[in-house]
Protein backbone atom coordinates (compact mmCIF):
# COMPACT_ATOMS: atom_id res chain seq x y z
CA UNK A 1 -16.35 9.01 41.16
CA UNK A 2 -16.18 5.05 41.39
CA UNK A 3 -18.25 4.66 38.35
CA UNK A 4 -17.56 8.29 36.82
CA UNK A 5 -14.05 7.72 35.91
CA UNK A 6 -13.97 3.95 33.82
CA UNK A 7 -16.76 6.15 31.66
CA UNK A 8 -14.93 8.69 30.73
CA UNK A 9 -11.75 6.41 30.07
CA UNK A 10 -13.85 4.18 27.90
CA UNK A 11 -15.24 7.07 26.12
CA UNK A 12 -11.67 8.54 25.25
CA UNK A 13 -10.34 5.30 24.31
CA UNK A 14 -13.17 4.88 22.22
CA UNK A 15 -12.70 7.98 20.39
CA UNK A 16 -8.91 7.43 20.66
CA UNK A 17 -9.34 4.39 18.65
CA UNK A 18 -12.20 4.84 16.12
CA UNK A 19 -9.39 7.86 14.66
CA UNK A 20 -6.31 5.89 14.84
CA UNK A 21 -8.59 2.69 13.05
CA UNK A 22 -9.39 5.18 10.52
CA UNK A 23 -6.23 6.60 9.82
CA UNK A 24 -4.77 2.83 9.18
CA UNK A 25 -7.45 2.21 6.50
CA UNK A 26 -6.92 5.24 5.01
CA UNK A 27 -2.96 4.28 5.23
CA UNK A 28 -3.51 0.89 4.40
CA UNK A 29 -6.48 1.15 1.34
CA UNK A 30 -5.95 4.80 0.32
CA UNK A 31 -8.43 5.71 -2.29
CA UNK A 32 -9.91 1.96 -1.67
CA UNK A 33 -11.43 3.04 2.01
CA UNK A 34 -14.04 5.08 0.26
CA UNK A 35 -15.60 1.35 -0.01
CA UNK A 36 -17.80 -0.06 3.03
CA UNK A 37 -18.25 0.86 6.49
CA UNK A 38 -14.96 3.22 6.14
CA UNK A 39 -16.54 5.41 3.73
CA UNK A 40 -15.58 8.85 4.85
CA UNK A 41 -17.88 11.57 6.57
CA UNK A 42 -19.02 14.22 4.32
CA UNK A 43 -18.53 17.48 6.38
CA UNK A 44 -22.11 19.01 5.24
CA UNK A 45 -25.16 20.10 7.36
CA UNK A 46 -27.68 17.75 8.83
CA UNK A 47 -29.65 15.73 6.44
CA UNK A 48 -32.61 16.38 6.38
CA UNK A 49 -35.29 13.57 5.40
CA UNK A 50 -38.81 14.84 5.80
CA UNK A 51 -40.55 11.45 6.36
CA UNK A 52 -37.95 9.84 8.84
CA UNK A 53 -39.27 8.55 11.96
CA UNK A 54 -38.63 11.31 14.68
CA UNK A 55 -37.61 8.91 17.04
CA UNK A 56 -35.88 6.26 15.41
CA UNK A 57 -33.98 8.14 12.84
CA UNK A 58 -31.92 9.78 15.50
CA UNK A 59 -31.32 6.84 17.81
CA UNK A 60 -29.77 4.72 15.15
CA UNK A 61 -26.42 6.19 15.88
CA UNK A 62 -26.52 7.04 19.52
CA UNK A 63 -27.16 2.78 19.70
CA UNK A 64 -24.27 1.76 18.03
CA UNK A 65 -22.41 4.33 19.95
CA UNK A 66 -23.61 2.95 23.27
CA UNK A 67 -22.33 -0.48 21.81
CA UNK A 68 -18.85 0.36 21.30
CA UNK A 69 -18.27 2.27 24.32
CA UNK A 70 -19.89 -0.59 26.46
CA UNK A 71 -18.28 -3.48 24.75
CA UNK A 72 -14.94 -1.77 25.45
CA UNK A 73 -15.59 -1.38 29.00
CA UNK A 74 -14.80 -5.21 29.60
CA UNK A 75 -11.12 -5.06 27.08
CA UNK A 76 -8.40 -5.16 29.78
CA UNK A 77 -5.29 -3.50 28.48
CA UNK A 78 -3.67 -4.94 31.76
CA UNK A 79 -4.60 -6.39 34.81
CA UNK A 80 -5.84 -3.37 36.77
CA UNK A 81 -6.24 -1.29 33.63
CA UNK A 82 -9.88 -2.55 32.76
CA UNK A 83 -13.26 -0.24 33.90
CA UNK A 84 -15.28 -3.96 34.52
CA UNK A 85 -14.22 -6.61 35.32
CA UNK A 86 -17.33 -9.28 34.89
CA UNK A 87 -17.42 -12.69 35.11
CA UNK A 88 -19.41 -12.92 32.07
CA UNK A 89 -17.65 -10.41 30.59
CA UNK A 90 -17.17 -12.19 26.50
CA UNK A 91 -20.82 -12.80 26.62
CA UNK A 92 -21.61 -9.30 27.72
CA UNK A 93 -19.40 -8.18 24.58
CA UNK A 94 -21.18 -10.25 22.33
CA UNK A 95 -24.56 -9.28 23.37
CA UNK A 96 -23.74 -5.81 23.65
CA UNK A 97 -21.50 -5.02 20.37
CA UNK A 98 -24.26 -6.34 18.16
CA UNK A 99 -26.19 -3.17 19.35
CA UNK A 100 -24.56 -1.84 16.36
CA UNK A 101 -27.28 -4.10 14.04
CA UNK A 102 -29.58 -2.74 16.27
CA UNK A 103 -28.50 0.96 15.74
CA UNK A 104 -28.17 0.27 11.72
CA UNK A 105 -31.77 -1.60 11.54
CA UNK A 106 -33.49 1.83 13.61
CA UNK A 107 -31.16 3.57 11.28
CA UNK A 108 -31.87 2.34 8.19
CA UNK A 109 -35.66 1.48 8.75
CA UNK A 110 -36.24 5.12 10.76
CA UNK A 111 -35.21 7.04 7.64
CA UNK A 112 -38.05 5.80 5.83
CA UNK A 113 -36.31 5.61 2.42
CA UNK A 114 -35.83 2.44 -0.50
CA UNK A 115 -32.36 2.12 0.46
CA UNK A 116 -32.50 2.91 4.10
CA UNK A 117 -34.89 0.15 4.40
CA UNK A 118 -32.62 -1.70 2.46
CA UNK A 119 -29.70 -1.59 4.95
CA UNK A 120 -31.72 -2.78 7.91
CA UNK A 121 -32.50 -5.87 5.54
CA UNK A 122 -29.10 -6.45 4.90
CA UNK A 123 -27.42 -5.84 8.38
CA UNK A 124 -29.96 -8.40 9.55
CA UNK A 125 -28.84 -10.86 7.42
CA UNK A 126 -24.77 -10.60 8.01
CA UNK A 127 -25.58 -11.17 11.42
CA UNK A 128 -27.55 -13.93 11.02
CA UNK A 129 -24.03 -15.39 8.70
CA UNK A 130 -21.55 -14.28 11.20
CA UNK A 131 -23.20 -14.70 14.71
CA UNK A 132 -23.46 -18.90 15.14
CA UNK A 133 -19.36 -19.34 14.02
CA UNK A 134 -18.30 -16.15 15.96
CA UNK A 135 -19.33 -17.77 18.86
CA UNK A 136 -17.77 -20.96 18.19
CA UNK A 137 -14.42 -18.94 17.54
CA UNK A 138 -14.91 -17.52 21.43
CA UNK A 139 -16.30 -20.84 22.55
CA UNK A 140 -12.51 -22.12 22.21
CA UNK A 141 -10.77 -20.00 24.16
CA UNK A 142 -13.34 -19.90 27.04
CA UNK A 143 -12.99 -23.49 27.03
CA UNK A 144 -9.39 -23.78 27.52
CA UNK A 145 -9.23 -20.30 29.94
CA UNK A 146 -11.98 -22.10 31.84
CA UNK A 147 -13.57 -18.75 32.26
CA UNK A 148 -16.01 -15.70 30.49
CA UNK A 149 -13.84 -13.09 32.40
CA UNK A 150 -11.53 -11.02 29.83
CA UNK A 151 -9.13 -10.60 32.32
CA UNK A 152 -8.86 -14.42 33.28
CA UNK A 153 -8.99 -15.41 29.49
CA UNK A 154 -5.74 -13.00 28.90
CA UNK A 155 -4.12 -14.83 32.32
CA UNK A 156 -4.55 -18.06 31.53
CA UNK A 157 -2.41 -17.26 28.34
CA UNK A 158 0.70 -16.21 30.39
CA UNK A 159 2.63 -19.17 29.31
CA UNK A 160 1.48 -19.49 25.50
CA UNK A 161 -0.92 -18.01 23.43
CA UNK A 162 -3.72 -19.79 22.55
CA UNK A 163 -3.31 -18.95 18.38
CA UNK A 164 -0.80 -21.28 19.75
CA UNK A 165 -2.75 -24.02 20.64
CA UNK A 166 -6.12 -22.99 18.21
CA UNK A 167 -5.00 -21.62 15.27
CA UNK A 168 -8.48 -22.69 13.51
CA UNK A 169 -9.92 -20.86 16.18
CA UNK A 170 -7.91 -18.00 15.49
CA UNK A 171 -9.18 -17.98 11.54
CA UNK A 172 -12.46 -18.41 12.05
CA UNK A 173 -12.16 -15.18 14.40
CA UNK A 174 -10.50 -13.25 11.88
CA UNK A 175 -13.25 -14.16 9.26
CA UNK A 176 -16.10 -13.46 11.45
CA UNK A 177 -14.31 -10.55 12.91
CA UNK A 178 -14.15 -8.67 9.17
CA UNK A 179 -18.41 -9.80 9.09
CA UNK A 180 -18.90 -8.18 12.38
CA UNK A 181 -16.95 -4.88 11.43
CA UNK A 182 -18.28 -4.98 8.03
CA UNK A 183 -15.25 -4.41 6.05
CA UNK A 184 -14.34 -6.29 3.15
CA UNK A 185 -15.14 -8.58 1.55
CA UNK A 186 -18.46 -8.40 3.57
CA UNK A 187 -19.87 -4.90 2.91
CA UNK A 188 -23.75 -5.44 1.71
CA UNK A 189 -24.79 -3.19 4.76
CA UNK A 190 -22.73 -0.25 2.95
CA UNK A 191 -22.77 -1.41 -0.72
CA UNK A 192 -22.43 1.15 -3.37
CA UNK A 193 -25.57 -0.19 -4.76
CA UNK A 194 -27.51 1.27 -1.93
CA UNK A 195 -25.70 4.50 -1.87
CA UNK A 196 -23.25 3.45 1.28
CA UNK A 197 -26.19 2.72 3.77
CA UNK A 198 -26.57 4.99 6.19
CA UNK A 199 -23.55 7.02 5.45
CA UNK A 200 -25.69 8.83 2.73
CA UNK A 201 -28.78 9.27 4.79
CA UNK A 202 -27.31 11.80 7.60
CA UNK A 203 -24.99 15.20 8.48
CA UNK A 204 -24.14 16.65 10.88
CA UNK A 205 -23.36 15.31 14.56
CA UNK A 206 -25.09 11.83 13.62
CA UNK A 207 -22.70 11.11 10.79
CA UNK A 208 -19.57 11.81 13.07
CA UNK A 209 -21.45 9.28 15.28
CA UNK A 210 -21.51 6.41 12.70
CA UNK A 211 -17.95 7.09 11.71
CA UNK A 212 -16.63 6.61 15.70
CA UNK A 213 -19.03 4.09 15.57
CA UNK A 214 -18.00 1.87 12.75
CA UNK A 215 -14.53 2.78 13.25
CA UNK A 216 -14.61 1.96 17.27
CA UNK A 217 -16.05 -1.07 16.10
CA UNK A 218 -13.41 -2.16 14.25
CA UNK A 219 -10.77 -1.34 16.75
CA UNK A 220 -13.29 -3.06 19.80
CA UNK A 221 -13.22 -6.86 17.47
CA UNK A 222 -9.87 -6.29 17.04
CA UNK A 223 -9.08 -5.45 20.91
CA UNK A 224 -11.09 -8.70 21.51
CA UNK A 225 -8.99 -10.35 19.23
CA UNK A 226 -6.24 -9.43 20.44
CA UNK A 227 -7.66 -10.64 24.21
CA UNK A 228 -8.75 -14.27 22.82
CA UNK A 229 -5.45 -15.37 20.91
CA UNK A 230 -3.13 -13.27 20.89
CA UNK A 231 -2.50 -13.20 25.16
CA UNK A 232 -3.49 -9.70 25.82
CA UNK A 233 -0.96 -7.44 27.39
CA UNK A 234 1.69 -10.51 27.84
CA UNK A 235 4.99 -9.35 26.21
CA UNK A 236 8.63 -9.19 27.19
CA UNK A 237 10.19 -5.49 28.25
CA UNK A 238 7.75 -3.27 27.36
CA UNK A 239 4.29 -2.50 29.33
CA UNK A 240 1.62 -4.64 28.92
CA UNK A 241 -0.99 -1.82 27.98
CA UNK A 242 1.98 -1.04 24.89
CA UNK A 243 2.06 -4.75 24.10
CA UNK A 244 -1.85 -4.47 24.12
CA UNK A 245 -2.18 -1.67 21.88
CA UNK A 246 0.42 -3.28 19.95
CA UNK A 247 -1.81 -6.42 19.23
CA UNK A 248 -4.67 -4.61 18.70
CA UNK A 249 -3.10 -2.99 15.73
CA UNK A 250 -1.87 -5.69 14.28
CA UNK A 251 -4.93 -7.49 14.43
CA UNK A 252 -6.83 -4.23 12.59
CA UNK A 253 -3.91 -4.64 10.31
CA UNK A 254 -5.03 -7.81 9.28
CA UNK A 255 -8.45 -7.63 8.75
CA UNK A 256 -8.64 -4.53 6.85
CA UNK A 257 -5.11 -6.08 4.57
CA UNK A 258 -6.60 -9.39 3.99
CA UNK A 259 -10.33 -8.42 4.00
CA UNK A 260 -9.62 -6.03 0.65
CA UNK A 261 -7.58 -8.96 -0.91
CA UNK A 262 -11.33 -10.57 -1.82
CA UNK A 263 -13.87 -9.33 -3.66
CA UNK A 264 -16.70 -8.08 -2.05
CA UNK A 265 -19.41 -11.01 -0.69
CA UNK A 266 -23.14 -11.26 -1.63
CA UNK A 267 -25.62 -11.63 1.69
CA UNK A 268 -26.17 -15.18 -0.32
CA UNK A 269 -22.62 -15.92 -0.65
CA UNK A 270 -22.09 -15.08 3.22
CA UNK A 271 -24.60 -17.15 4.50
CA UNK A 272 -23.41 -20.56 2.54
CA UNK A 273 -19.94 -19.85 3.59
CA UNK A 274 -21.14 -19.31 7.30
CA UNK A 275 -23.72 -22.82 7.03
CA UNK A 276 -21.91 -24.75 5.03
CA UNK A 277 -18.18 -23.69 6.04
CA UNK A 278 -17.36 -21.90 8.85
CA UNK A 279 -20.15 -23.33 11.64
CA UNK A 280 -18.73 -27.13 10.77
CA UNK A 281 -15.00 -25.80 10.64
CA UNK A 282 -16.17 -24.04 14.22
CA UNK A 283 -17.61 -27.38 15.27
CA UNK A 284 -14.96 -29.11 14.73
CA UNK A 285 -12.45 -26.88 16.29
CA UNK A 286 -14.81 -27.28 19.89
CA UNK A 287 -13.90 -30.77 19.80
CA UNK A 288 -10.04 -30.40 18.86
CA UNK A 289 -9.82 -27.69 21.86
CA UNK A 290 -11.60 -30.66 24.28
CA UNK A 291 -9.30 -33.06 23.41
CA UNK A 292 -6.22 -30.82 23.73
CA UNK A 293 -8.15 -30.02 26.79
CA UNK A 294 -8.04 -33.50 28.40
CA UNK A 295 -4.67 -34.20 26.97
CA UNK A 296 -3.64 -31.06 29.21
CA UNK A 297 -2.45 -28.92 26.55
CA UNK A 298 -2.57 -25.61 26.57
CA UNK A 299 -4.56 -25.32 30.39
CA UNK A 300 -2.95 -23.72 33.22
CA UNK A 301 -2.88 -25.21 36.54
């Protein structure tokens, strides 16, 4: 029962919050969802692609299901209200949400099609843009929480925020954030030139696994979000699992508002913002946190 019970509440908050992400970028974009990673699920039979790989095919979506479920398991929406608890817990979420490359590369690759092959190419490649300045965007707060653990990051932010204290920090989340979800302006994984990616290529059960997927995976960067800068479930009057959910919306809120402000990114233009932009912007926010660091600013205790 110990480990039976933080499963099954990960898996309904996972489920909980793919459908309420996808109901605000239907609210939010309207007609303009239909673009990217929120294009909606056809309800039709299962595809059926004769020379997809029997095993690989399938466990595209079951992998980036397994990602969102088990990078939620370390978001605290309070103190006690957490299934893990690990000390490494922000490293285990980056490793661990990224399974959703994995699950669009055996996806894409497994179908066995032009454009399925196509999306594994071009998954590949956002995370090769987003992954070195994401980290430098977590690197921040770790610093100043002194700490990996979720729970001891939110903590440490009981007296102020730290989009306070990093507010470069902050943008380079946001930016790295909309790469990770894939939603605008970085779509190439789900580009209308390849027919939405793997949205196309299956029916049935699998394609109401990618859409919990992709839409679990926007609320999960968001949660995280929410968890790095934004203090977690600190908040006068009401609850602190309110005041999370509460952040966590408004941080979906602004990555799906300002992501669709842009026009949509090439893999070529993502990678020259991400080497030439955002890793020496991330850089250079590392050494602003140490010296606000040494200057005590910002550190409890």
């Amino acid at each position: 029962m110990g480990v039976i019970l933080p499963a099954v509440g990960v898996v309904i908050v996972m489920v909980l919050g793919a459908f309420a992400a996808h109901w605000l970028e239907r609210g939010l974009l309207g007609s303009r969802a239909e673009a990217g990673a929120a294009f909606p699920v056809r309800i039709r039979p299962d595809a059926v692609i004769e020379q997809a790989d029997r095993w690989m095919y399938p466990a595209g979506p079951v992998s980036a299901l397994f990602a969102i479920a088990a990078g939620l398991a370390v978001i605290p929406f309070s103190r006690e209200l957490v299934a893990v608890d690990l000390g490494i817990g922000v490293f285990y979420f980056i490793v661990v949400i990224d399974f959703t490359v994995l699950g669009l590369s055996m996806g894409g690759w497994g179908a066995n099609t032009p454009f399925g092959t196509e999306v594994y190419y071009r998954a590949v490649a956002q995370l090769v843009a987003y992954v070195i300045p994401l980290g430098l965007a977590y690197i921040g707060a770790i610093m100043m929480a002194g700490s990996l653990s979720t729970v001891r990051i939110v903590e440490a932010q009981s007296g102020i925020w730290f989009i306070v204290v990093q507010p470069i920090g902050f943008v380079l989340y946001v930016i790295t954030a909309q790469m990770q979800a894939f939603r605008a302006p970085f779509l190439e994984p789900f580009s209308s030139k390849i027919d939405y990616g793997v949205l196309r290529l299956y029916g049935g059960w699998k394609a109401w696994a990618w859409r919990v997927s992709l839409s679990g995976l926007l609320f999960a960067v968001s949660a995280m979000g929410a968890v790095l800068f934004l203090g977690g479930w600190h908040g006068p009057w009401l609850p602190g699992p309110v005041w999370m959910l509460i952040k966590t919306f408004a941080m979906m809120v602004l990555l799906v508002g300002l992501g669709a402000r842009f026009r949509p990114l090439t893999t070529d233009e993502m990678l020259q913002l991400s080497w030439k932009i955002l890793t020496p912007v991330g850089l250079a926010n590392v050494l602003i946190v140490g010296g606000l660091i040494l200057l005590g600013v910002g550190v409890k205790g």
